[in-house]
PDB file of N, CA and C in Angstrom:
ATOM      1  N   UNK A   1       0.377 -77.558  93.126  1.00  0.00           N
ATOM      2  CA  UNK A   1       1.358 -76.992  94.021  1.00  0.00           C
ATOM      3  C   UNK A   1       2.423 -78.020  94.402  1.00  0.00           C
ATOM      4  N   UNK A   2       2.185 -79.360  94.335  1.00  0.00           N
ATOM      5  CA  UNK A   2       2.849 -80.323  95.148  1.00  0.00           C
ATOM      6  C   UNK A   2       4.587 -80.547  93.963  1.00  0.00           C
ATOM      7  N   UNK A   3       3.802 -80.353  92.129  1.00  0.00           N
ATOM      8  CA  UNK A   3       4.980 -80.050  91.708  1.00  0.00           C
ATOM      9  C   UNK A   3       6.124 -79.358  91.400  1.00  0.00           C
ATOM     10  N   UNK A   4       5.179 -77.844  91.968  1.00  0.00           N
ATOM     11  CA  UNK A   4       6.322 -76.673  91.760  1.00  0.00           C
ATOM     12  C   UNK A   4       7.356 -77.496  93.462  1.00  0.00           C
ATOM     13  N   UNK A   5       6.775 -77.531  94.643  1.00  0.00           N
ATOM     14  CA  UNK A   5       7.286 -77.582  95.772  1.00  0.00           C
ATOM     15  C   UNK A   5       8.146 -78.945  95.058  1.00  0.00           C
ATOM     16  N   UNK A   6       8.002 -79.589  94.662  1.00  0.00           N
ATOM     17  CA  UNK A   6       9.299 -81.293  94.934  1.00  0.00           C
ATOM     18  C   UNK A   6       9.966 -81.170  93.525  1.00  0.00           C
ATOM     19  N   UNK A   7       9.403 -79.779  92.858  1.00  0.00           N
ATOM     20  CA  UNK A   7      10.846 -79.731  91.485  1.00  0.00           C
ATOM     21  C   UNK A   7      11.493 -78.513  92.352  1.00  0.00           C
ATOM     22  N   UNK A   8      11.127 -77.790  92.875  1.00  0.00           N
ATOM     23  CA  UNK A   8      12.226 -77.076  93.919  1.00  0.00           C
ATOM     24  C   UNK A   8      12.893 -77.705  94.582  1.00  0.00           C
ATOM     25  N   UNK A   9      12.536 -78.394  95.568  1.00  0.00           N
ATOM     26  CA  UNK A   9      13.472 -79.484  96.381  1.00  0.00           C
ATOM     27  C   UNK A   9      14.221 -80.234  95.095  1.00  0.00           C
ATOM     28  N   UNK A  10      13.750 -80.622  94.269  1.00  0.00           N
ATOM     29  CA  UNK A  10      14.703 -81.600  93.780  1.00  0.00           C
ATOM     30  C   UNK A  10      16.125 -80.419  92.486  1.00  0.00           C
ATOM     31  N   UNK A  11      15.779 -79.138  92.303  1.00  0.00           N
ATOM     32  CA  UNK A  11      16.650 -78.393  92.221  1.00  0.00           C
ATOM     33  C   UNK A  11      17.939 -77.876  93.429  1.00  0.00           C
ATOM     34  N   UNK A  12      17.046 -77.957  94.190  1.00  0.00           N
ATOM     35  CA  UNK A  12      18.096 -77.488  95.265  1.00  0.00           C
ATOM     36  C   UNK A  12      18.411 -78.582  95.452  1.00  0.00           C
ATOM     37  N   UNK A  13      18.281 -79.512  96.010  1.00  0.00           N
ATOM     38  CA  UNK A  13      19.551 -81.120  96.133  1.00  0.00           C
ATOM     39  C   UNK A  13      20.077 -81.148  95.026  1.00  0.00           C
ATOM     40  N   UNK A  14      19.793 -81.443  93.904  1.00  0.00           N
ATOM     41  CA  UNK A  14      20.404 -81.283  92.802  1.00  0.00           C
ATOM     42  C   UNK A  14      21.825 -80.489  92.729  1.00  0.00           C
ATOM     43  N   UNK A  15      21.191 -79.217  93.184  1.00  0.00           N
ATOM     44  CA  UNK A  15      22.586 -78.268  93.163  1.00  0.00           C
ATOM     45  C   UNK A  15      23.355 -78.445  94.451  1.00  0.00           C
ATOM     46  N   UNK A  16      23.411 -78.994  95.505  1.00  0.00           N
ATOM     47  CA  UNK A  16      23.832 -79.333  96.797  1.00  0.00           C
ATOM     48  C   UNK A  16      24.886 -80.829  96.774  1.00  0.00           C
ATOM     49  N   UNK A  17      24.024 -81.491  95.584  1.00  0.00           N
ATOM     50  CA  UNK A  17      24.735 -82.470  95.172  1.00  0.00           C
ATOM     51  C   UNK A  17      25.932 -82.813  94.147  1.00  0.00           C
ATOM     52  N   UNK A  18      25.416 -81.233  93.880  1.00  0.00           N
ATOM     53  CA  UNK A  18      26.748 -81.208  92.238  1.00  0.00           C
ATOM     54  C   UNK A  18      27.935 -80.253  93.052  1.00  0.00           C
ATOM     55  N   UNK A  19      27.581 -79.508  94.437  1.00  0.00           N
ATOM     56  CA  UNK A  19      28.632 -78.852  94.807  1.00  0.00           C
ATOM     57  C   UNK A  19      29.418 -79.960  96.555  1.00  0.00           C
ATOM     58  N   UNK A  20      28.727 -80.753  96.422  1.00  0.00           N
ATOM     59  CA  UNK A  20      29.629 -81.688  96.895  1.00  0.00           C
ATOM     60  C   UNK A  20      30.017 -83.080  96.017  1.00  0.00           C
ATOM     61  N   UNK A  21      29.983 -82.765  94.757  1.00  0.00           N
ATOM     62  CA  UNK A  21      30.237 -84.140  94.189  1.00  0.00           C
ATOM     63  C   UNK A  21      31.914 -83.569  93.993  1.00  0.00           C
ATOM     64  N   UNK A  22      32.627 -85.282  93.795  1.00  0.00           N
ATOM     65  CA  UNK A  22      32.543 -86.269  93.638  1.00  0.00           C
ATOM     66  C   UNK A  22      32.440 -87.329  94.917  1.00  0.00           C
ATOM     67  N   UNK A  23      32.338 -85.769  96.470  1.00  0.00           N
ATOM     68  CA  UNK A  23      32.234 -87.290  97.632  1.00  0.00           C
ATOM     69  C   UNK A  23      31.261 -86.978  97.635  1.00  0.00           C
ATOM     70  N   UNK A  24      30.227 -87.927  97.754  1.00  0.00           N
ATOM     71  CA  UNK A  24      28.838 -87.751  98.008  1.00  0.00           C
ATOM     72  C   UNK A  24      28.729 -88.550  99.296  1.00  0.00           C
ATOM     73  N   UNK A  25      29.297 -88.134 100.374  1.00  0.00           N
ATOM     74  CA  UNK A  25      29.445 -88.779 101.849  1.00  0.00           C
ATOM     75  C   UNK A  25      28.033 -88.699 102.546  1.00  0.00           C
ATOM     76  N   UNK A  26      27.157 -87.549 102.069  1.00  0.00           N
ATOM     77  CA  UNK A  26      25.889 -87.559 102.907  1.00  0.00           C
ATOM     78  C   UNK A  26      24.350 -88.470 101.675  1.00  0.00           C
ATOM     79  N   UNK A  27      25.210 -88.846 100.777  1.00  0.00           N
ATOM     80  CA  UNK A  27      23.828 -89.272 100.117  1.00  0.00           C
ATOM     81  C   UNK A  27      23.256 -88.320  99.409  1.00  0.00           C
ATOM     82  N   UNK A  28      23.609 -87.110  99.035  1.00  0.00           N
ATOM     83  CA  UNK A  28      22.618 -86.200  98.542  1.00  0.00           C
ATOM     84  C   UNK A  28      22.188 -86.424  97.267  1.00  0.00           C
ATOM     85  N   UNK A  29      22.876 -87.458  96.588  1.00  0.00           N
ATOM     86  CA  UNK A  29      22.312 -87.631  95.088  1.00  0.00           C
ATOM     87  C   UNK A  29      21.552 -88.580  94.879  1.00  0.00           C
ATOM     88  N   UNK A  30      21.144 -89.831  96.306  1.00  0.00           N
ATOM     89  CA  UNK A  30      19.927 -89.850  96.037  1.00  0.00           C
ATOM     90  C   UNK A  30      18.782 -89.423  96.699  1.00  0.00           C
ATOM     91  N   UNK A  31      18.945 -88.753  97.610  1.00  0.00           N
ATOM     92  CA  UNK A  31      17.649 -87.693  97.520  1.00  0.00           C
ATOM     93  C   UNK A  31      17.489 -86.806  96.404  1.00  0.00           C
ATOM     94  N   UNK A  32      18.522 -86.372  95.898  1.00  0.00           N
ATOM     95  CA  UNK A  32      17.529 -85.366  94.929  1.00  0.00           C
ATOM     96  C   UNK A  32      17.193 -86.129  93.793  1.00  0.00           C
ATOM     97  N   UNK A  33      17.532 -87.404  93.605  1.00  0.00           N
ATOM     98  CA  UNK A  33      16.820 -88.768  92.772  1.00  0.00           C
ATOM     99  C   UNK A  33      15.555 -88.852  93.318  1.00  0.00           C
ATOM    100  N   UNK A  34      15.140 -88.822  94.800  1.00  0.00           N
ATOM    101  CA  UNK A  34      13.987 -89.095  94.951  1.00  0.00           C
ATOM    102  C   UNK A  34      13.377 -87.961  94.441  1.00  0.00           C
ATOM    103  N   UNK A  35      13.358 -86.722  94.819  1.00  0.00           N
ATOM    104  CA  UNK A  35      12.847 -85.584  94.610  1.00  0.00           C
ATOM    105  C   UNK A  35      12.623 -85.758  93.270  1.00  0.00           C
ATOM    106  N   UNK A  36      13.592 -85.863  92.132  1.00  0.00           N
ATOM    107  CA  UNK A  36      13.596 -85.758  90.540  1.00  0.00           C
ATOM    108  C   UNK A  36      12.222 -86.696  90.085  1.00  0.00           C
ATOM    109  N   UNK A  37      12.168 -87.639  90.796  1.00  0.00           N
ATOM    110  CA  UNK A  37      11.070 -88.625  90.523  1.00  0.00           C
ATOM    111  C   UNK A  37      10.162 -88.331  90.530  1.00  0.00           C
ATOM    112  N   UNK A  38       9.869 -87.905  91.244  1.00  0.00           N
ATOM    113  CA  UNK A  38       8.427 -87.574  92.082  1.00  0.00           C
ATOM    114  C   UNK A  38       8.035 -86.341  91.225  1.00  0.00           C
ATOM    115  N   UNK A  39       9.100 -85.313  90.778  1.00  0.00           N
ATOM    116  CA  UNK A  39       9.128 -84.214  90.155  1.00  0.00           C
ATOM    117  C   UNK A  39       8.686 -84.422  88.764  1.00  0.00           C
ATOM    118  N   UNK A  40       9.230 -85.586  88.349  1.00  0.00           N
ATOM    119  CA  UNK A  40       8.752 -86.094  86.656  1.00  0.00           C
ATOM    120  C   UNK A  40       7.822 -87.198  86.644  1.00  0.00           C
ATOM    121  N   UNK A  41       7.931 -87.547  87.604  1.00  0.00           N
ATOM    122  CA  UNK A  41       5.727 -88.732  87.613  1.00  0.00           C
ATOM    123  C   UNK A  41       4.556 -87.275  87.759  1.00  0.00           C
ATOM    124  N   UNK A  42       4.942 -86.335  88.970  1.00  0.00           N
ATOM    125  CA  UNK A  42       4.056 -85.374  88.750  1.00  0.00           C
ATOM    126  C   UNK A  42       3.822 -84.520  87.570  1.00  0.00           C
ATOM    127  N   UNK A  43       4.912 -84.618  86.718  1.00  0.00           N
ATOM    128  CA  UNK A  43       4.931 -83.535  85.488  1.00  0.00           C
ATOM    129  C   UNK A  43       4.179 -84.059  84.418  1.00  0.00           C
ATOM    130  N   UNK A  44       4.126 -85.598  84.472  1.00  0.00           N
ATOM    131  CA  UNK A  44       3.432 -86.507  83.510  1.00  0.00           C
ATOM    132  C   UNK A  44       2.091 -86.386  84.136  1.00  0.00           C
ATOM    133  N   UNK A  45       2.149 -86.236  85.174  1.00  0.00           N
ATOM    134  CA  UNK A  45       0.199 -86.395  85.709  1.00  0.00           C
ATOM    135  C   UNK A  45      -0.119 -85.334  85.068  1.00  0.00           C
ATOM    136  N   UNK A  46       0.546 -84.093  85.572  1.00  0.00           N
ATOM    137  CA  UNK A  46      -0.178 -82.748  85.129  1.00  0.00           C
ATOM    138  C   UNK A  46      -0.455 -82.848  83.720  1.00  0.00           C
ATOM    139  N   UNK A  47       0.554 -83.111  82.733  1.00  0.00           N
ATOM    140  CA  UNK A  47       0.485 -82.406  81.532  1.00  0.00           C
ATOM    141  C   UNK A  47      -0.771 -83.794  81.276  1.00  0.00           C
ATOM    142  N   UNK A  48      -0.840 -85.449  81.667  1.00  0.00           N
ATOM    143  CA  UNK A  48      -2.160 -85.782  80.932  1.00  0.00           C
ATOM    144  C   UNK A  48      -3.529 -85.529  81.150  1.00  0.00           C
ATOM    145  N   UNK A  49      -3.378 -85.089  82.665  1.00  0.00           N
ATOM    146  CA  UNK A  49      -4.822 -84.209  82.851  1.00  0.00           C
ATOM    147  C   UNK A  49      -5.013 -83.207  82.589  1.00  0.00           C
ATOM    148  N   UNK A  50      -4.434 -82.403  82.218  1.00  0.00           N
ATOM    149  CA  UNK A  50      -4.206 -80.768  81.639  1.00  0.00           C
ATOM    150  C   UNK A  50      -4.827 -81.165  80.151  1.00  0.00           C
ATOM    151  N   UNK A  51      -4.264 -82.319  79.347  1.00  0.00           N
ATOM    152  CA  UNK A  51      -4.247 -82.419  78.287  1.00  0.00           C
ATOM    153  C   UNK A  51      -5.683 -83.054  77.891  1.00  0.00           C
ATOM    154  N   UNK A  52      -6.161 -83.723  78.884  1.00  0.00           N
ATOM    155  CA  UNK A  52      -7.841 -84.662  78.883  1.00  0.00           C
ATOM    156  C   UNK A  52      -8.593 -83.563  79.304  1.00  0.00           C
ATOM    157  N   UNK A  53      -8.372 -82.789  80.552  1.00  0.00           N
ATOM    158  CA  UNK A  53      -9.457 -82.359  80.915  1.00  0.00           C
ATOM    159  C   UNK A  53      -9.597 -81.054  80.901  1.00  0.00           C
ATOM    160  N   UNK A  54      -8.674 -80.274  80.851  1.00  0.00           N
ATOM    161  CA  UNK A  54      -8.412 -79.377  80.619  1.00  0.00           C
ATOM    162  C   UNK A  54      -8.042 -78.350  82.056  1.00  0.00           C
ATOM    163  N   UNK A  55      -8.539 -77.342  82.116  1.00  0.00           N
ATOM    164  CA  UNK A  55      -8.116 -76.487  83.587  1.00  0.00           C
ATOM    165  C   UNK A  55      -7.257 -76.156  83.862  1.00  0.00           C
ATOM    166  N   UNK A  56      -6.916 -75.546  85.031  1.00  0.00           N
ATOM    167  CA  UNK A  56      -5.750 -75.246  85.441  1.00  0.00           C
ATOM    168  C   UNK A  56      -4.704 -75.822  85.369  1.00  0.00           C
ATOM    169  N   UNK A  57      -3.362 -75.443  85.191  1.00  0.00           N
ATOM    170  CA  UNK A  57      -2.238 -76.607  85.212  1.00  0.00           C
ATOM    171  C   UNK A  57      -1.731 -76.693  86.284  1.00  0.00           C
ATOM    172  N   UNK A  58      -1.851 -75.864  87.457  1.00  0.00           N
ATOM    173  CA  UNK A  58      -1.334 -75.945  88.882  1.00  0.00           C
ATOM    174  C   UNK A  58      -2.853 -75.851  89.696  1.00  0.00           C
ATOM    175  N   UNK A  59      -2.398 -76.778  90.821  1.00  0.00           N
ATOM    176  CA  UNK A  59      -3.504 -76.240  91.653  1.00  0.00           C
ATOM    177  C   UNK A  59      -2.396 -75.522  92.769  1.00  0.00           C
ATOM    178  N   UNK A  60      -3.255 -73.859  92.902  1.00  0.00           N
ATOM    179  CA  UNK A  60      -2.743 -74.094  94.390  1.00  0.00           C
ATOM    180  C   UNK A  60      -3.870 -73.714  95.252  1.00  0.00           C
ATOM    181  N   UNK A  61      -3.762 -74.196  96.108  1.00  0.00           N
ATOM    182  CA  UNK A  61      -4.694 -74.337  97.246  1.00  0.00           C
ATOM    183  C   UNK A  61      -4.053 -74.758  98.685  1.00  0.00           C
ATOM    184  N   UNK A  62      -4.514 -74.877  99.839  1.00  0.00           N
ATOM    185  CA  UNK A  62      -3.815 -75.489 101.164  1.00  0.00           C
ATOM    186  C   UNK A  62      -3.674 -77.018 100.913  1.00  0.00           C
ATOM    187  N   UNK A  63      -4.821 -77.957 100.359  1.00  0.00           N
ATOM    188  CA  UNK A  63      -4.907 -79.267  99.925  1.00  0.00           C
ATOM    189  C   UNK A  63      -3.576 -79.639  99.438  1.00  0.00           C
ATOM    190  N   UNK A  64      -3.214 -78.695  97.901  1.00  0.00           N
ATOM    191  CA  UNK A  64      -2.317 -79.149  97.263  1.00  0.00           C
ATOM    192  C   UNK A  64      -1.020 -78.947  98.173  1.00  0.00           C
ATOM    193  N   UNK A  65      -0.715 -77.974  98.926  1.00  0.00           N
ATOM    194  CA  UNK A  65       0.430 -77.371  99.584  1.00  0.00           C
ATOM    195  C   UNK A  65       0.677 -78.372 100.553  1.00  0.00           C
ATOM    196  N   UNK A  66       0.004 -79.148 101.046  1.00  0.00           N
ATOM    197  CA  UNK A  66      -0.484 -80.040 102.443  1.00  0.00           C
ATOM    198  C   UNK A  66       0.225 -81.417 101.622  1.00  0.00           C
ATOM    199  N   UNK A  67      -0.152 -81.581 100.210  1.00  0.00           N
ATOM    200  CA  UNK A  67       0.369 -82.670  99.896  1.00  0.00           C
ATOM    201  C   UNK A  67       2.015 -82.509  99.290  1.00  0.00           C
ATOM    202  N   UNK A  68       2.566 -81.719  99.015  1.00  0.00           N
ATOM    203  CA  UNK A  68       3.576 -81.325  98.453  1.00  0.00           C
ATOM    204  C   UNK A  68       4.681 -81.141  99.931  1.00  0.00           C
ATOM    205  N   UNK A  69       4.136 -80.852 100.841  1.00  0.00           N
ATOM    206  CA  UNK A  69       4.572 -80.994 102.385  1.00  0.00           C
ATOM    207  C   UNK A  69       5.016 -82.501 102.918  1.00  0.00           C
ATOM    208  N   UNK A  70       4.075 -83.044 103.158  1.00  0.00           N
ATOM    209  CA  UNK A  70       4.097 -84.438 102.931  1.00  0.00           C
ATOM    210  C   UNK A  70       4.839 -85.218 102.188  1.00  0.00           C
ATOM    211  N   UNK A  71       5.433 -84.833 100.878  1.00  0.00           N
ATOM    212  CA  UNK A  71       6.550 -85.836 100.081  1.00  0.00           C
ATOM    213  C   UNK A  71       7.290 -84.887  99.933  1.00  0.00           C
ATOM    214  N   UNK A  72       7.365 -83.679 100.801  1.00  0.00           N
ATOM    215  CA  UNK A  72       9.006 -83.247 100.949  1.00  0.00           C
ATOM    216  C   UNK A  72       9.407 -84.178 102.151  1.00  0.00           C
ATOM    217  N   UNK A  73       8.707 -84.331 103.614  1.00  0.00           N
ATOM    218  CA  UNK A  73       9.188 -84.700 104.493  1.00  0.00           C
ATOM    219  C   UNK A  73       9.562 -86.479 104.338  1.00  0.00           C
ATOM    220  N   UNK A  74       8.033 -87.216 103.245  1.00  0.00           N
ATOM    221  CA  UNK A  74       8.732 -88.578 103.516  1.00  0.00           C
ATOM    222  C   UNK A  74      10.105 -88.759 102.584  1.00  0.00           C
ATOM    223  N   UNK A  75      10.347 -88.427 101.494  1.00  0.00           N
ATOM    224  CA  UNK A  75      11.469 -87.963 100.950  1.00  0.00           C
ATOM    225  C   UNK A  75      12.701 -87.999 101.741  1.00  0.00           C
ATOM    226  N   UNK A  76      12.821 -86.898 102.444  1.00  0.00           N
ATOM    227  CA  UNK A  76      13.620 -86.787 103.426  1.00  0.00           C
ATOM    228  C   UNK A  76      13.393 -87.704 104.830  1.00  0.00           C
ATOM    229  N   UNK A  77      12.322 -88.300 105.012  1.00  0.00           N
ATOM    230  CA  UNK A  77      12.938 -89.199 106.138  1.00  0.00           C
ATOM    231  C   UNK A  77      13.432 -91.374 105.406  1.00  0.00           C
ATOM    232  N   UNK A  78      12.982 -91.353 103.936  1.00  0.00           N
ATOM    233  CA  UNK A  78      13.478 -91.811 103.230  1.00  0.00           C
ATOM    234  C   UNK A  78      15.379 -91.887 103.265  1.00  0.00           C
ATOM    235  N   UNK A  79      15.318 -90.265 103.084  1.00  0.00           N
ATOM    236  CA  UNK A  79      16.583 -90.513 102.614  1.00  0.00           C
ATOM    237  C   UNK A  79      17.368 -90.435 104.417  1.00  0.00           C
ATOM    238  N   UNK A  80      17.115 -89.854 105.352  1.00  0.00           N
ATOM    239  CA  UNK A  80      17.484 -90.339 106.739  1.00  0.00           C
ATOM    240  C   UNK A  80      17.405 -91.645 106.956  1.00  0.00           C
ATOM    241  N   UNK A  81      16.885 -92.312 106.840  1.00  0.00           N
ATOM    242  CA  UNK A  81      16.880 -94.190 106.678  1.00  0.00           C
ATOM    243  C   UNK A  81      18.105 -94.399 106.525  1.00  0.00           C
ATOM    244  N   UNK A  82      18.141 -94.606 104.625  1.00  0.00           N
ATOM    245  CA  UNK A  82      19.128 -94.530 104.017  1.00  0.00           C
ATOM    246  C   UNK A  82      20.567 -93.999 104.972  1.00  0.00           C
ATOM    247  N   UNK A  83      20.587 -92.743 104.766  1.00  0.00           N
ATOM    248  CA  UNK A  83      21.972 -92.261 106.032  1.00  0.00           C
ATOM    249  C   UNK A  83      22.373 -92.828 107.026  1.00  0.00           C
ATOM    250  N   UNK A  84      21.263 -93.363 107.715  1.00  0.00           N
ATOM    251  CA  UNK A  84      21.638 -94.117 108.672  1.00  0.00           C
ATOM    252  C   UNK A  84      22.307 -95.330 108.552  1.00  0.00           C
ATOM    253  N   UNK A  85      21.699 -96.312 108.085  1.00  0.00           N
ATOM    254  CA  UNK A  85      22.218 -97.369 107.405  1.00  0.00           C
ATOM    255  C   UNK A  85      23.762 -97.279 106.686  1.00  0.00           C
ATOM    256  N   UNK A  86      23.886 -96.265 106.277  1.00  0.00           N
ATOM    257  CA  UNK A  86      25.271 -96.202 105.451  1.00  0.00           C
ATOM    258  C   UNK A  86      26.319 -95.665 106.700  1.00  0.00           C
ATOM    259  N   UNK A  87      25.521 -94.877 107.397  1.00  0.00           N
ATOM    260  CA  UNK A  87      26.464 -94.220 108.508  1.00  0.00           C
ATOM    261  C   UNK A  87      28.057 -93.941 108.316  1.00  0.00           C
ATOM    262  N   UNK A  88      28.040 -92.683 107.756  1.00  0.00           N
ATOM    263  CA  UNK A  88      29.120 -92.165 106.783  1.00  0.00           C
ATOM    264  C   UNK A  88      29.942 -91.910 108.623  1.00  0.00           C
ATOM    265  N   UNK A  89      30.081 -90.991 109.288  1.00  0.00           N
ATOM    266  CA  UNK A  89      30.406 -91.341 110.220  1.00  0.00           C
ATOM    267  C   UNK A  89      30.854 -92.064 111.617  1.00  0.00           C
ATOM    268  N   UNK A  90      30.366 -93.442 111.059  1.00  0.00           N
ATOM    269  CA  UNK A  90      30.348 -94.134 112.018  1.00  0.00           C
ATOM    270  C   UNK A  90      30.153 -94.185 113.082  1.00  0.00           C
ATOM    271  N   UNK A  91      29.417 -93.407 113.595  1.00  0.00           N
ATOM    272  CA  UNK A  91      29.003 -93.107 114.437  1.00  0.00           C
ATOM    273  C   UNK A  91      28.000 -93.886 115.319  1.00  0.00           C
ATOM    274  N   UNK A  92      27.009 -94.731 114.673  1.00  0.00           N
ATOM    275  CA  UNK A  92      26.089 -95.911 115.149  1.00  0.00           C
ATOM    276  C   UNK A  92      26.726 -97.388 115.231  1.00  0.00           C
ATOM    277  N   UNK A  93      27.977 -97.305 114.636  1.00  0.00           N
ATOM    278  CA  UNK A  93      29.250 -98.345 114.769  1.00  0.00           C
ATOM    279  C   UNK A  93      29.551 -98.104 116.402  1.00  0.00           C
ATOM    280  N   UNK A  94      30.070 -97.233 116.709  1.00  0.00           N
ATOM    281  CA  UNK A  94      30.738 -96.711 117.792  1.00  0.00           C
ATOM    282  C   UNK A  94      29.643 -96.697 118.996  1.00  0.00           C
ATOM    283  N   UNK A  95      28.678 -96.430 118.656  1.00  0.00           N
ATOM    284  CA  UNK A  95      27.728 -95.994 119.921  1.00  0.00           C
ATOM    285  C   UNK A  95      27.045 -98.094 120.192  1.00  0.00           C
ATOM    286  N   UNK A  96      26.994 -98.409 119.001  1.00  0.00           N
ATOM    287  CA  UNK A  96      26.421-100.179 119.169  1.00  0.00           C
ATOM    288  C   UNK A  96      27.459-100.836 120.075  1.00  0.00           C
ATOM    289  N   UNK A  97      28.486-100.617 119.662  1.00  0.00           N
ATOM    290  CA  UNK A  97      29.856-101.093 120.418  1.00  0.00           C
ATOM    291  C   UNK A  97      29.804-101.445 122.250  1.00  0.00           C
ATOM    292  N   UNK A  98      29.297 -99.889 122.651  1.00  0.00           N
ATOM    293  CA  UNK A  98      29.598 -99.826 124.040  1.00  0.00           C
ATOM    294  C   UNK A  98      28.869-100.376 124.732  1.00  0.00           C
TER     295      UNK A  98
END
């Protein structure tokens, strides 16, 4: 479950990122870099345990859903870090100031 959920996320940034490119003022292309990652290390897990051991190729269950939850949110507070630090608004410029 954790790869259908973070190749969705990383489709939808993906497409969020291609309809604000060429400013990419909020960072969205690398979150959906993170997402893509995570999306193609999981695709390689599945297909070599699929391929050794055989079984199901998805789990879903609450376990798997619980973990696919989990690296949507650190993902995204990853990429909030990031935002901050770049502070496209300047806004943490302005507020350090006073």
């Amino acid at each position: 479950m954790w790869l259908l959920i973070t190749a969705l996320a990383a489709l939808i940034t993906g497409a969020m990122w291609y309809v604000s490119a060429p400013f990419d003022r909020y960072k969205l292309g690398f979150l959906s870099l993170i997402y893509w990652g995570a999306t193609l290390m999981w695709l390689v897990d599945h297909v070599m345990a699929y391929a050794q051991e055989g079984g199901p190729f998805f789990e879903i269950d609450a376990q798997a859903t619980a973990v696919g939850l989990s690296v949507l949110a650190l993902g995204l507070f990853i990429w909030f870090v990031r935002l901050l630090l770049s502070d496209p608004k300047r806004v943490l410029k302005t507020v350090l100031k006073r």
